[in-house]
Each structure stands twice: as structure tokens, then as C-alpha cells.
PDB file of N, CA and C in Angstrom:
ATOM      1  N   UNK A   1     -43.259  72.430 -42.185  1.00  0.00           N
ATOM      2  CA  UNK A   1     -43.186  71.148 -42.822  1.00  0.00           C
ATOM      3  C   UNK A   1     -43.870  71.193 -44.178  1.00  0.00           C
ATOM      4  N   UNK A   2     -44.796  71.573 -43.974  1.00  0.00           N
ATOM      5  CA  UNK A   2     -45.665  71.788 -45.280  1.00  0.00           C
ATOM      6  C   UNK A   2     -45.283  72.389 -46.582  1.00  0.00           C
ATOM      7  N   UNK A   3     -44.476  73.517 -46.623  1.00  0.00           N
ATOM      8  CA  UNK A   3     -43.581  74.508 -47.417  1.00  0.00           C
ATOM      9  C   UNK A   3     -42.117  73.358 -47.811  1.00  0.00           C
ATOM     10  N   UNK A   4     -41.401  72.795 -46.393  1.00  0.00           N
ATOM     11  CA  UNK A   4     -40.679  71.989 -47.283  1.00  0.00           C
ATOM     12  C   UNK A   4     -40.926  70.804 -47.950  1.00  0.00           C
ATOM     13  N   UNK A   5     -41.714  70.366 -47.793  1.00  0.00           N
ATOM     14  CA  UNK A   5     -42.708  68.950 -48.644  1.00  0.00           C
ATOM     15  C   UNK A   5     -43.010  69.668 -49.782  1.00  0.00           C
ATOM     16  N   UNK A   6     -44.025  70.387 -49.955  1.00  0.00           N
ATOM     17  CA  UNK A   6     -44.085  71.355 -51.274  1.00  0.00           C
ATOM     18  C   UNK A   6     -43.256  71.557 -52.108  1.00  0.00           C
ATOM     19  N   UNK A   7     -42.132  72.099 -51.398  1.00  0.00           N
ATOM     20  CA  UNK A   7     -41.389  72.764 -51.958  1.00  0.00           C
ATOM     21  C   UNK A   7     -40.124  71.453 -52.627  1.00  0.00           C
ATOM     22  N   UNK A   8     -39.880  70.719 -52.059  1.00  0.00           N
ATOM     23  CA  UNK A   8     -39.559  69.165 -52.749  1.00  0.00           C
ATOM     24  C   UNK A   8     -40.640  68.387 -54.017  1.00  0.00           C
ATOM     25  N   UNK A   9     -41.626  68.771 -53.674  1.00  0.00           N
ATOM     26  CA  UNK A   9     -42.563  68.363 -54.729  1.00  0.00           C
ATOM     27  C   UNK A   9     -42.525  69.126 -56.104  1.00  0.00           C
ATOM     28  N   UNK A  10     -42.298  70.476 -56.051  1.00  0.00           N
ATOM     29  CA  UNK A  10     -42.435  71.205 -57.161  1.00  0.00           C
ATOM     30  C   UNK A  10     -41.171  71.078 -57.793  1.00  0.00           C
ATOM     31  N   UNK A  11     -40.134  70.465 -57.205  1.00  0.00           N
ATOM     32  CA  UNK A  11     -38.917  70.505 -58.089  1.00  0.00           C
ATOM     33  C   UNK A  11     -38.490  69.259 -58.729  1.00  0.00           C
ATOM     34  N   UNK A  12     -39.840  68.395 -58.118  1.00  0.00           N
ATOM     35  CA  UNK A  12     -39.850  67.090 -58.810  1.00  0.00           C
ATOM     36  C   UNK A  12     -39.165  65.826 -57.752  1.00  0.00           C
ATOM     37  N   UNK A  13     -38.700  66.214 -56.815  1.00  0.00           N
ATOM     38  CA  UNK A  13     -38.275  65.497 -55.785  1.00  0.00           C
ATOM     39  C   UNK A  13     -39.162  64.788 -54.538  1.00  0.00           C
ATOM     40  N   UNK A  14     -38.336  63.831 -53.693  1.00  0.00           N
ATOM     41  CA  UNK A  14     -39.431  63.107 -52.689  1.00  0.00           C
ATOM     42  C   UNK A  14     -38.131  63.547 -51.390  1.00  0.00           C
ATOM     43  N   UNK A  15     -39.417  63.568 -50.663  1.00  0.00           N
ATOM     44  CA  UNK A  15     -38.375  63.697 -49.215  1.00  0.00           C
ATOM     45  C   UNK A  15     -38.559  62.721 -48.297  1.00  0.00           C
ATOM     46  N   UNK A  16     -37.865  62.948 -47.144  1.00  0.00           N
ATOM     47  CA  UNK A  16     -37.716  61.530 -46.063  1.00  0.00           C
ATOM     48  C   UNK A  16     -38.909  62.611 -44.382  1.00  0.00           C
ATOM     49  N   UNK A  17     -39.072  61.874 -43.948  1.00  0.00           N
ATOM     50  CA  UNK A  17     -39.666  62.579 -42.888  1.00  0.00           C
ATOM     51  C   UNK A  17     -39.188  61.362 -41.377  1.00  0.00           C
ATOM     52  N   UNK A  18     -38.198  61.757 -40.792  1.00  0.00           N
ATOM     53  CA  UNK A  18     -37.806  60.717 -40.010  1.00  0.00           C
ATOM     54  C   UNK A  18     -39.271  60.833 -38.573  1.00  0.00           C
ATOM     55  N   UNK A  19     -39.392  59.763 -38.093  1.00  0.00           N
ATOM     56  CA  UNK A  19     -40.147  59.908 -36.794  1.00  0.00           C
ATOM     57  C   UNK A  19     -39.922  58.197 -36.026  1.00  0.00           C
ATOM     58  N   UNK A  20     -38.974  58.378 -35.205  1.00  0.00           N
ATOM     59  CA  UNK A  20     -38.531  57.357 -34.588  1.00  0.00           C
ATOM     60  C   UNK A  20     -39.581  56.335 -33.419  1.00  0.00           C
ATOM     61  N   UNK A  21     -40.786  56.463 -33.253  1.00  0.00           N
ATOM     62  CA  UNK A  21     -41.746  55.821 -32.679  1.00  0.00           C
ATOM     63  C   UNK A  21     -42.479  54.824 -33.430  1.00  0.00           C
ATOM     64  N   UNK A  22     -42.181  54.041 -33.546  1.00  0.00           N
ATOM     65  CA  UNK A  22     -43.119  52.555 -34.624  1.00  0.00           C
ATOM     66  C   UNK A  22     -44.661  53.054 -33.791  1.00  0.00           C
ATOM     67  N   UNK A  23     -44.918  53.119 -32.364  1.00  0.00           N
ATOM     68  CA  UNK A  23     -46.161  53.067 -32.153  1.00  0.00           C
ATOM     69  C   UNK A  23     -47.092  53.807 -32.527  1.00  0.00           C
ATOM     70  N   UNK A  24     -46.423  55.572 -32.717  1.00  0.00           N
ATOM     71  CA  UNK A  24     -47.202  56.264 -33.515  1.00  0.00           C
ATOM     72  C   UNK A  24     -46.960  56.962 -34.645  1.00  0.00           C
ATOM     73  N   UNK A  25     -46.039  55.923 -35.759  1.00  0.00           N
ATOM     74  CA  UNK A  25     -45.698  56.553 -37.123  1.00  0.00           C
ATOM     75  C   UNK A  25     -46.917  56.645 -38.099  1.00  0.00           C
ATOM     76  N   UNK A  26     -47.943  55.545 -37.684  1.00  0.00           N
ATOM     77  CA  UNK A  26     -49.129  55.696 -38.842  1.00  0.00           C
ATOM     78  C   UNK A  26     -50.266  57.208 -38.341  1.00  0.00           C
ATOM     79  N   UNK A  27     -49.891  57.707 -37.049  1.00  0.00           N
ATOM     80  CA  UNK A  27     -50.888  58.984 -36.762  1.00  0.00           C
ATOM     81  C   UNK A  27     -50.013  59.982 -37.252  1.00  0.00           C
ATOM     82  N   UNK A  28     -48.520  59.986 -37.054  1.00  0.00           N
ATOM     83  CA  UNK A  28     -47.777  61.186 -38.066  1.00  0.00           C
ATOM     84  C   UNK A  28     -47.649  60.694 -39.296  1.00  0.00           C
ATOM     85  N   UNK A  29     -47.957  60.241 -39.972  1.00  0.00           N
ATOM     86  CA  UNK A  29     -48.064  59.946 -41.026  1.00  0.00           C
ATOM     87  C   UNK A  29     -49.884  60.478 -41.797  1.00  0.00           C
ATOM     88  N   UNK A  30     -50.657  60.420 -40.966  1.00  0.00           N
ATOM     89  CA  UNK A  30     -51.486  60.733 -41.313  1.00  0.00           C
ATOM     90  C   UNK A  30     -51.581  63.007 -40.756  1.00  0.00           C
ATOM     91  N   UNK A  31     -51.404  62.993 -39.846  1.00  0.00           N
ATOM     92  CA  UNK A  31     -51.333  64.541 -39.716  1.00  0.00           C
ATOM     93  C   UNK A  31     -50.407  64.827 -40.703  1.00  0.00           C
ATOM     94  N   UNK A  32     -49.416  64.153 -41.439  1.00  0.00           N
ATOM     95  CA  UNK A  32     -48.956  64.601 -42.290  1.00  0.00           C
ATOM     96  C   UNK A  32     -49.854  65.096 -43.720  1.00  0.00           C
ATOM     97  N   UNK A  33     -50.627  64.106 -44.208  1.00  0.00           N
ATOM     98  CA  UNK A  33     -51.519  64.048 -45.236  1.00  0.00           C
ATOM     99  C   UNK A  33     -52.207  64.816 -44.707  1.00  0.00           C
ATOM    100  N   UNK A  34     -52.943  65.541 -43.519  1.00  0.00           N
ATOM    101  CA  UNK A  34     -53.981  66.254 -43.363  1.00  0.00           C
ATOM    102  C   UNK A  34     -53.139  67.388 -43.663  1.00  0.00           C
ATOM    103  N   UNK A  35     -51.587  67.987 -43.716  1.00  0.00           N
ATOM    104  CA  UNK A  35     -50.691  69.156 -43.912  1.00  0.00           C
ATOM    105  C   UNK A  35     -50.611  68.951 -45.232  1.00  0.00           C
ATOM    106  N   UNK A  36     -50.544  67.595 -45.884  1.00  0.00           N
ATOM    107  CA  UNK A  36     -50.319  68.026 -47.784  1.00  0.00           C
ATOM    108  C   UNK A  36     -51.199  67.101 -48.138  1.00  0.00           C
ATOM    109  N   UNK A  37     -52.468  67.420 -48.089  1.00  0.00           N
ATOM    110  CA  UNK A  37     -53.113  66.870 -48.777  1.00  0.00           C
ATOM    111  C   UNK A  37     -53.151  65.808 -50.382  1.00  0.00           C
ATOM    112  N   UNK A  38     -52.053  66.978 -51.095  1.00  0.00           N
ATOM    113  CA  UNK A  38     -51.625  66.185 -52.776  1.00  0.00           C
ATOM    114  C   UNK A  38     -50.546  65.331 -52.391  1.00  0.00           C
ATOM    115  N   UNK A  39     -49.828  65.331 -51.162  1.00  0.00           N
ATOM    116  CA  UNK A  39     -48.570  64.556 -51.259  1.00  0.00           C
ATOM    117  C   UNK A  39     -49.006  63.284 -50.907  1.00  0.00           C
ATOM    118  N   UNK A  40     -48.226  62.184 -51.517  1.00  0.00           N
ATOM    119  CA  UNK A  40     -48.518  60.746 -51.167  1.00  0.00           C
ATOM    120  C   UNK A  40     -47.281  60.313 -50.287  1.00  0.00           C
ATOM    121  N   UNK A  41     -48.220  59.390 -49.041  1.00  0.00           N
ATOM    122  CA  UNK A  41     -47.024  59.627 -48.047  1.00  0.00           C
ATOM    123  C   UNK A  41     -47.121  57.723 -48.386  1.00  0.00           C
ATOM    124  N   UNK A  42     -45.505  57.340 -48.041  1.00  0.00           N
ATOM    125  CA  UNK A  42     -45.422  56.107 -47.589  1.00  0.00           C
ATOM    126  C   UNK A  42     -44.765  56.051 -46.252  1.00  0.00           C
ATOM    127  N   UNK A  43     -45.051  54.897 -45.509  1.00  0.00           N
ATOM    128  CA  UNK A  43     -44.631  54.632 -44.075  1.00  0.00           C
ATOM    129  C   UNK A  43     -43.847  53.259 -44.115  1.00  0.00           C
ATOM    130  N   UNK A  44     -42.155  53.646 -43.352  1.00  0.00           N
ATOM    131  CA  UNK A  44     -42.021  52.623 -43.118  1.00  0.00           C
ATOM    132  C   UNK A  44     -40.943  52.385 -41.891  1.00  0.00           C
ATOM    133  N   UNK A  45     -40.967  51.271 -41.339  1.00  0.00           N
ATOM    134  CA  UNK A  45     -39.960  51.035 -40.054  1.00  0.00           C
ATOM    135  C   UNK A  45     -39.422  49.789 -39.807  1.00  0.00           C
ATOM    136  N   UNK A  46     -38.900  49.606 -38.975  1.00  0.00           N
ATOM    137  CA  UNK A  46     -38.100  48.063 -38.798  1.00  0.00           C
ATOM    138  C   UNK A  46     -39.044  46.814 -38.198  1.00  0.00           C
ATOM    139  N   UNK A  47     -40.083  47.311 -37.566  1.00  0.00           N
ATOM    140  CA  UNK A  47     -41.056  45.994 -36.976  1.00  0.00           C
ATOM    141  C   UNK A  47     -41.672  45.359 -38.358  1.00  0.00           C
ATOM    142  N   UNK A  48     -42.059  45.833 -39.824  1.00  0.00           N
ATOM    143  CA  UNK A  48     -42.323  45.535 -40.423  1.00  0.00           C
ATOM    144  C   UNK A  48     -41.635  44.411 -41.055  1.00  0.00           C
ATOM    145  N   UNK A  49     -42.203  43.660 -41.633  1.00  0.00           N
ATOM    146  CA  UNK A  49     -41.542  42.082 -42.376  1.00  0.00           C
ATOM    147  C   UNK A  49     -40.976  42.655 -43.419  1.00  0.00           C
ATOM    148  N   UNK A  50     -39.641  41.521 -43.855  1.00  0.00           N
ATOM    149  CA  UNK A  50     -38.452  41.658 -44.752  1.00  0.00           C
ATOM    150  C   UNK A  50     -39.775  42.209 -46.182  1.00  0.00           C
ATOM    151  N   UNK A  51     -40.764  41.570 -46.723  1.00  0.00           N
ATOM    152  CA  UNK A  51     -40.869  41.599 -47.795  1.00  0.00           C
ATOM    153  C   UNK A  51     -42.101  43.070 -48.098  1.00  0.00           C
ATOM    154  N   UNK A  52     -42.702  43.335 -47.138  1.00  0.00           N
ATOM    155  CA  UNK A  52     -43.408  44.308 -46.420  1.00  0.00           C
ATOM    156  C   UNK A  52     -42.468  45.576 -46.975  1.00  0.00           C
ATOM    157  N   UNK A  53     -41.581  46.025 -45.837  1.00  0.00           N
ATOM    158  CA  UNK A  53     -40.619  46.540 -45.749  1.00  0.00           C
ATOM    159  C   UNK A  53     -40.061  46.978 -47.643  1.00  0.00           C
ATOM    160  N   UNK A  54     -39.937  45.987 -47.550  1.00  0.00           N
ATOM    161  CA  UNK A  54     -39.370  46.009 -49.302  1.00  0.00           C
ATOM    162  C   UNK A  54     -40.260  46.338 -50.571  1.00  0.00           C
ATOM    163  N   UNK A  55     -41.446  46.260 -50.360  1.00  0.00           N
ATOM    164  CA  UNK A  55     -42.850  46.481 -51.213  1.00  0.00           C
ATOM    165  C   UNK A  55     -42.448  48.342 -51.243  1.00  0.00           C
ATOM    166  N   UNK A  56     -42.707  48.611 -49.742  1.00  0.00           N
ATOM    167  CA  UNK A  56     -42.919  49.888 -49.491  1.00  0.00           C
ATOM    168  C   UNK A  56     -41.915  50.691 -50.154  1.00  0.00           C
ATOM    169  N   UNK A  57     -40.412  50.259 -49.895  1.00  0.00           N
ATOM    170  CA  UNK A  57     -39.251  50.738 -50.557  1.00  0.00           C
ATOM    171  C   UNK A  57     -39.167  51.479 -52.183  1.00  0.00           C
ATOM    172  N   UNK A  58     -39.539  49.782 -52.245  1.00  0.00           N
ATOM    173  CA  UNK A  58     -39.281  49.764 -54.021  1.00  0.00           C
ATOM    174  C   UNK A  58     -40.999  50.794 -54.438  1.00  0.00           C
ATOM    175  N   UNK A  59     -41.606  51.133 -53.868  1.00  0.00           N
ATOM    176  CA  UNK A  59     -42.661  52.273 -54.312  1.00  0.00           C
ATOM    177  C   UNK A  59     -42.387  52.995 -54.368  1.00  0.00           C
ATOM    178  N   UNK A  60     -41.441  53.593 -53.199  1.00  0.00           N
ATOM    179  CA  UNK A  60     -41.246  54.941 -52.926  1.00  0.00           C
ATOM    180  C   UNK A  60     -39.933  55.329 -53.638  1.00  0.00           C
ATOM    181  N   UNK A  61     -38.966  54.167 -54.173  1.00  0.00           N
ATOM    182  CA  UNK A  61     -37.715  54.225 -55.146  1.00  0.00           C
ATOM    183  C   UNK A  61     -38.417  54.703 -56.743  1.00  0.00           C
ATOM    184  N   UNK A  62     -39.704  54.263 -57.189  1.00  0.00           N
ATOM    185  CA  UNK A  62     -40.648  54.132 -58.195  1.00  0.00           C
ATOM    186  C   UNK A  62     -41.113  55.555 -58.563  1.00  0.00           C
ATOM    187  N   UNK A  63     -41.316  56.187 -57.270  1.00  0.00           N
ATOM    188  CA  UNK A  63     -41.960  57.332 -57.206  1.00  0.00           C
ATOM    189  C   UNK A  63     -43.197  57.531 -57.169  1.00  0.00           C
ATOM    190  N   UNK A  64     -43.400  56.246 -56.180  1.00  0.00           N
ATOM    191  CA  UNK A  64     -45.086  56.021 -56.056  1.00  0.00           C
ATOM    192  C   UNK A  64     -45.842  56.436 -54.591  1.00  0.00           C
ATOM    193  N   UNK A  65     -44.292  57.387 -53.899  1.00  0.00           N
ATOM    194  CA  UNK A  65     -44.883  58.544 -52.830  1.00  0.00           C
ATOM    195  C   UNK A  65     -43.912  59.705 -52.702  1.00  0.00           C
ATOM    196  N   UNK A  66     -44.258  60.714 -52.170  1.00  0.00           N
ATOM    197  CA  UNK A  66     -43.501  61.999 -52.234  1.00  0.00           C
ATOM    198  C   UNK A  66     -42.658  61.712 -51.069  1.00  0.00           C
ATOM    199  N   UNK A  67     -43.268  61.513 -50.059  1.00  0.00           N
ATOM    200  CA  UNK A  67     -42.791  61.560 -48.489  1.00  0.00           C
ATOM    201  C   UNK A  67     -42.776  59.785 -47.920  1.00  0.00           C
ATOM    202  N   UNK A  68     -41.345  59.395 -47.510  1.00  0.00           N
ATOM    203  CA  UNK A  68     -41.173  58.599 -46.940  1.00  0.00           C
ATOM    204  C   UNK A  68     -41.260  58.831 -45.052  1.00  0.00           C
ATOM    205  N   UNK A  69     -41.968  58.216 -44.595  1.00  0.00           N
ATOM    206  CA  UNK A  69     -42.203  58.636 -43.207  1.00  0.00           C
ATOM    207  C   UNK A  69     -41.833  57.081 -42.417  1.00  0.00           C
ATOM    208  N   UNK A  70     -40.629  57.402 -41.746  1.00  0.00           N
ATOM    209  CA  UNK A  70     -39.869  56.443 -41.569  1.00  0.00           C
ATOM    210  C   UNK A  70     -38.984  56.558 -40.255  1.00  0.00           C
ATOM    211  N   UNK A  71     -39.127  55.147 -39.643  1.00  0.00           N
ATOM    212  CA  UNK A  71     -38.027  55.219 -38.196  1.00  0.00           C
ATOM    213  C   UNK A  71     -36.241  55.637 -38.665  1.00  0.00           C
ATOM    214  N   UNK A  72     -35.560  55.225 -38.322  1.00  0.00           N
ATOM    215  CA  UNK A  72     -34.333  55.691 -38.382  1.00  0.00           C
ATOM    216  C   UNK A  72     -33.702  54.688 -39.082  1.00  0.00           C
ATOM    217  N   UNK A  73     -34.629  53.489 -39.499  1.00  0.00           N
ATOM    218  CA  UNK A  73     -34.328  52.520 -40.217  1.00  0.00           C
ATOM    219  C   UNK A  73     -33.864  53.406 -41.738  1.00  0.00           C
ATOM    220  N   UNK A  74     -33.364  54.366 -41.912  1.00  0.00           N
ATOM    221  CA  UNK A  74     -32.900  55.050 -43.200  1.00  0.00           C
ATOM    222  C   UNK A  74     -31.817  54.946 -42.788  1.00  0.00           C
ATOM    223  N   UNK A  75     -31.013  55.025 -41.816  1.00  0.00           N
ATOM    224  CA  UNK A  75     -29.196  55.032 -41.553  1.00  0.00           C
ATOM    225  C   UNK A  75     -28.935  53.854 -41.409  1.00  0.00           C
ATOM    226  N   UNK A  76     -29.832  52.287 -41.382  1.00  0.00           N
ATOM    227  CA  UNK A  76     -29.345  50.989 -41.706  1.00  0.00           C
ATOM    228  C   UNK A  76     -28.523  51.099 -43.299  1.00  0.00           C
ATOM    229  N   UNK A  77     -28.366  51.895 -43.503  1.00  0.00           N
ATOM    230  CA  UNK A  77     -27.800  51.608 -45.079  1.00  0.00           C
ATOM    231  C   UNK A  77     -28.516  51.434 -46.838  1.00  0.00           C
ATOM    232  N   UNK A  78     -29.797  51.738 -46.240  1.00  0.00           N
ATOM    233  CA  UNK A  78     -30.560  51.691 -47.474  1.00  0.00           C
ATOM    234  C   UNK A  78     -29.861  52.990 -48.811  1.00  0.00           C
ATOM    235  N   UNK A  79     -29.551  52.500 -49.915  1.00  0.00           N
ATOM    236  CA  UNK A  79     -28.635  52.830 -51.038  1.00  0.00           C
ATOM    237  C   UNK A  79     -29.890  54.156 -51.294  1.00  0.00           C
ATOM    238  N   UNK A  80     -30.238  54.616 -51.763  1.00  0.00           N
ATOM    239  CA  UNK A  80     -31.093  55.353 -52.292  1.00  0.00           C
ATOM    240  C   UNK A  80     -30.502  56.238 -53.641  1.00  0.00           C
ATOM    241  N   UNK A  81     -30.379  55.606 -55.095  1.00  0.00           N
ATOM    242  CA  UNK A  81     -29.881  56.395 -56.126  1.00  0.00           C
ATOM    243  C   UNK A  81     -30.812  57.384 -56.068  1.00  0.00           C
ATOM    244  N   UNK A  82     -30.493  58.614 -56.685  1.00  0.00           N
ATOM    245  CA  UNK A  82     -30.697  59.829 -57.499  1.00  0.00           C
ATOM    246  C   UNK A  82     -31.116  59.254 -58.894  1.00  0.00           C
ATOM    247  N   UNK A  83     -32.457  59.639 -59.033  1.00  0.00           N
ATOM    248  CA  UNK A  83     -33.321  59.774 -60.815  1.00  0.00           C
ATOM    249  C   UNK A  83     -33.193  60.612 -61.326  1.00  0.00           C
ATOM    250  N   UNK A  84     -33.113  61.003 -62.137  1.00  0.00           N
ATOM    251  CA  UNK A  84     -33.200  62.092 -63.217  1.00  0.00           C
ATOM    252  C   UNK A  84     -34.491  61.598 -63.642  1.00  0.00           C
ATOM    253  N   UNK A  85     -35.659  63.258 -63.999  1.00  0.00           N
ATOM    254  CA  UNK A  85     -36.833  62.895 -64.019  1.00  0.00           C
ATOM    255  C   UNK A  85     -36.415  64.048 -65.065  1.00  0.00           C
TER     256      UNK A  85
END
């Protein structure tokens, strides 16, 4: 995991990290950060509120985390353009 997070980071890219348990996405989310320390992780899933939910999004659309760590709420249809950086 660590090598491909990295290895998304150095090319200027963010990756998705699916983990389908709302109850324990904030402890993989954190063993994640203890594996990349420089990477900034955001967390997000469907129990979370519409505007919640949407804060987190539009950060991680911003590029204000490397790693999205997220229920499966990514195949609801969320658009996700491509940046050119």
C-alpha cells in the first residue's frame, strides 16, 4: 500500500483507498497515516451529512488530500474530473 500511495504522490496524483465498514474507516484511515506519514488522508462515507460529505469532497477535488479513504460511496456516481497540475 505504501509504494502505491507513494508512488501516486510522486507523479503528482491522489488515490482512492476503498474500505467498506463506516464503523472502522477512521482506524484504517489512521494505520494508513501511520504507513505514509507525508500523505494527507481524507475520510469519507455515506452515514455522513449531505454538507459534511461535501466539505470533504470538494478538499480532496482541491487537492487538499492525497488519499481518499472511503466506503463504496465512490460508485454512487461521484464525477471526479482529471487536473492537470
Amino acid at each position: 500500500m505504501r509504494r502505491s500511495i507513494e508512488r501516486e504522490r510522486e507523479r503528482g496524483g491522489q488515490a482512492f483507498f476503498l474500505h467498506n465498514r463506516v464503523e472502522s474507516i477512521q482506524e484504517t484511515a489512521e494505520r494508513l497515516r501511520a504507513l505514509c506519514p507525508g500523505a494527507r488522508m481524507a475520510v469519507a462515507h455515506g452515514q455522513m451529512g449531505d454538507g459534511e460529505l461535501e466539505a470533504v469532497m470538494m478538499d480532496y477535488l482541491r487537492g487538499g488530500a492525497d488519499v481518499l479513504v472511503c466506503t463504496s460511496i465512490i460508485e454512487s456516481g461521484i464525477d471526479i474530473p482529471q487536473r492537470t497540475r
